[in-house]
Structure formats: structure tokens, C-alpha cells
Protein backbone atom coordinates (compact mmCIF):
# COMPACT_ATOMS: atom_id res chain seq x y z
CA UNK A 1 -0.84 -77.22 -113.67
CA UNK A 2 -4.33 -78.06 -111.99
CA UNK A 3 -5.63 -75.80 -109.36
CA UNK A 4 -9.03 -75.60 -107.17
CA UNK A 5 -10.72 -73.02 -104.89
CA UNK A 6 -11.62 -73.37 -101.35
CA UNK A 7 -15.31 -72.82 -100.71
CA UNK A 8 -16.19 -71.32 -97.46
CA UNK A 9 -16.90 -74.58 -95.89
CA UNK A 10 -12.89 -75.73 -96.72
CA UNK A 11 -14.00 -78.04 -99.56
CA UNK A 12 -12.49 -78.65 -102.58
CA UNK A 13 -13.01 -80.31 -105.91
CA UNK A 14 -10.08 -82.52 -107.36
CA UNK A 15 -9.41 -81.77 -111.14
CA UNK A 16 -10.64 -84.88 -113.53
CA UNK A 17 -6.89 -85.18 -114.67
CA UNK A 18 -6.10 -85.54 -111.29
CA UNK A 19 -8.45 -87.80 -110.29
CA UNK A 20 -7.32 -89.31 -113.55
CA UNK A 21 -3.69 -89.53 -112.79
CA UNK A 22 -4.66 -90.57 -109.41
CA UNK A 23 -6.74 -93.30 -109.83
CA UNK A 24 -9.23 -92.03 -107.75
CA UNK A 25 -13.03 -92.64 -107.56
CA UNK A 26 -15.82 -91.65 -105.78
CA UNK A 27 -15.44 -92.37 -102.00
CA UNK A 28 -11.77 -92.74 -102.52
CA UNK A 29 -9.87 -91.31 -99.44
CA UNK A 30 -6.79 -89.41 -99.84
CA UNK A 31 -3.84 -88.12 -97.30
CA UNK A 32 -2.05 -85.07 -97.23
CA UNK A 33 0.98 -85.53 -96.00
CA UNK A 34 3.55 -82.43 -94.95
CA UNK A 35 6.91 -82.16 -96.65
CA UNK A 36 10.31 -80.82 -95.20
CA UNK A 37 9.92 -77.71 -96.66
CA UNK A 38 6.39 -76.71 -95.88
CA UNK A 39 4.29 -78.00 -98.71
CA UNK A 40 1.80 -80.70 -98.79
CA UNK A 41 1.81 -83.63 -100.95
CA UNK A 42 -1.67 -85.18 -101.78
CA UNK A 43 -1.61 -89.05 -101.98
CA UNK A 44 -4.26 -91.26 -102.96
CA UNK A 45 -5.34 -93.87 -100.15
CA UNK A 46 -6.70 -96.43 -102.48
CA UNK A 47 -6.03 -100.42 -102.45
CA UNK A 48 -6.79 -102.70 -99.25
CA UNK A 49 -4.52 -105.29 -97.41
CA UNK A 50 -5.21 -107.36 -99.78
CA UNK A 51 -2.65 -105.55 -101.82
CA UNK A 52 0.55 -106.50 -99.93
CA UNK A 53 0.12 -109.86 -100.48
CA UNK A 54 3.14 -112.01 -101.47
CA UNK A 55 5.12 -108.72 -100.88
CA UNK A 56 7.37 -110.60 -98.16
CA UNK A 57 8.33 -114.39 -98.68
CA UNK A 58 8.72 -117.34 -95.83
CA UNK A 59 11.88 -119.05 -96.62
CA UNK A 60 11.33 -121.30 -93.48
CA UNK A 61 9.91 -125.09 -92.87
CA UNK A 62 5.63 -124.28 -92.70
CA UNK A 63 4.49 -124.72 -89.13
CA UNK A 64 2.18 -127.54 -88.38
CA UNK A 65 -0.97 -127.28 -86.44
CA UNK A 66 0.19 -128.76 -83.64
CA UNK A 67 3.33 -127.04 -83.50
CA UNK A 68 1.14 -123.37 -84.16
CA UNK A 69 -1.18 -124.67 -81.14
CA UNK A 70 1.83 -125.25 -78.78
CA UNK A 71 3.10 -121.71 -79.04
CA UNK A 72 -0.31 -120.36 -78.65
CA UNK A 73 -1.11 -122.48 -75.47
CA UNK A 74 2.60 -121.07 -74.59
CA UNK A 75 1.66 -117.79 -74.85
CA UNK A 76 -1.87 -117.62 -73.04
CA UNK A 77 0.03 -119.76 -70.07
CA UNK A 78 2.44 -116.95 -69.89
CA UNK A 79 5.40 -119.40 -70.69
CA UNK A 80 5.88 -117.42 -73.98
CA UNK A 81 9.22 -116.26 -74.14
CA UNK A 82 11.18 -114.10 -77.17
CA UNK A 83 13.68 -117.14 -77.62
CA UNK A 84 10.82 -120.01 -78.37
């Protein structure tokens, strides 16, 4: 098991096999996030939004322009409704 000290200004250094395991580099942020039973569980905050790409599918007909242009005059009109 990997531990770390606290210095007096709350800091912390991250074991290598940590890191490691984590994937993390420098300027990688992490979370620490606050389980049911008290303890905290330190996740790695790497990727970008880029990474959820092709994660959901469209199944439907692709819009065209002018259709994509209708419902946007639609909605800055205020004609915009949940059933269009």
C-alpha cells in the first residue's frame, strides 16, 4: 500500500506507482470524491471532451441546413416549443 505525509501547507506528493497506475502527469488534475462510508476516493481528471466522442449514436434522418436554421429562427422568435 502507498502512503504520503501532509506538509504543513496541506500538500502532498502522489507515489510514482500511483501516478503510474493513474496515468497521471504533471499538471494533471485529480478529484476526491467522498464515499458512503466516510472515505475518499482519489480519481484522476485526465482526458478532454474530445474523449466521449462516438459514445452515443444518432439513429435518426441527418438534419439539413435549412431545416437546422428553421428551428433556430424558431427558437430566437420565441415560437420554439418542446413538441417541434
Amino acid at each position: 500500500m502507498a502512503t504520503a505525509a501532509v506538509t504543513s501547507k496541506g500538500q502532498i506528493t502522489i507515489p510514482a506507482e500511483v501516478r503510474e497506475d493513474l496515468g497521471l502527469k504533471a499538471g494533471d488534475r485529480v478529484s476526491f470524491i467522498k464515499g458512503e462510508n466516510g472515505e475518499y476516493i482519489l480519481k484522476a481528471k485526465t482526458g478532454s471532451i474530445q474523449d466521449v466522442k462516438g459514445m452515443w449514436k444518432w439513429t435518426g434522418k441527418p438534419a439539413t441546413v435549412e431545416e437546422m436554421n428553421e428551428v433556430i429562427a424558431k427558437g430566437w422568435s420565441g415560437q420554439l416549443t418542446f413538441e417541434d
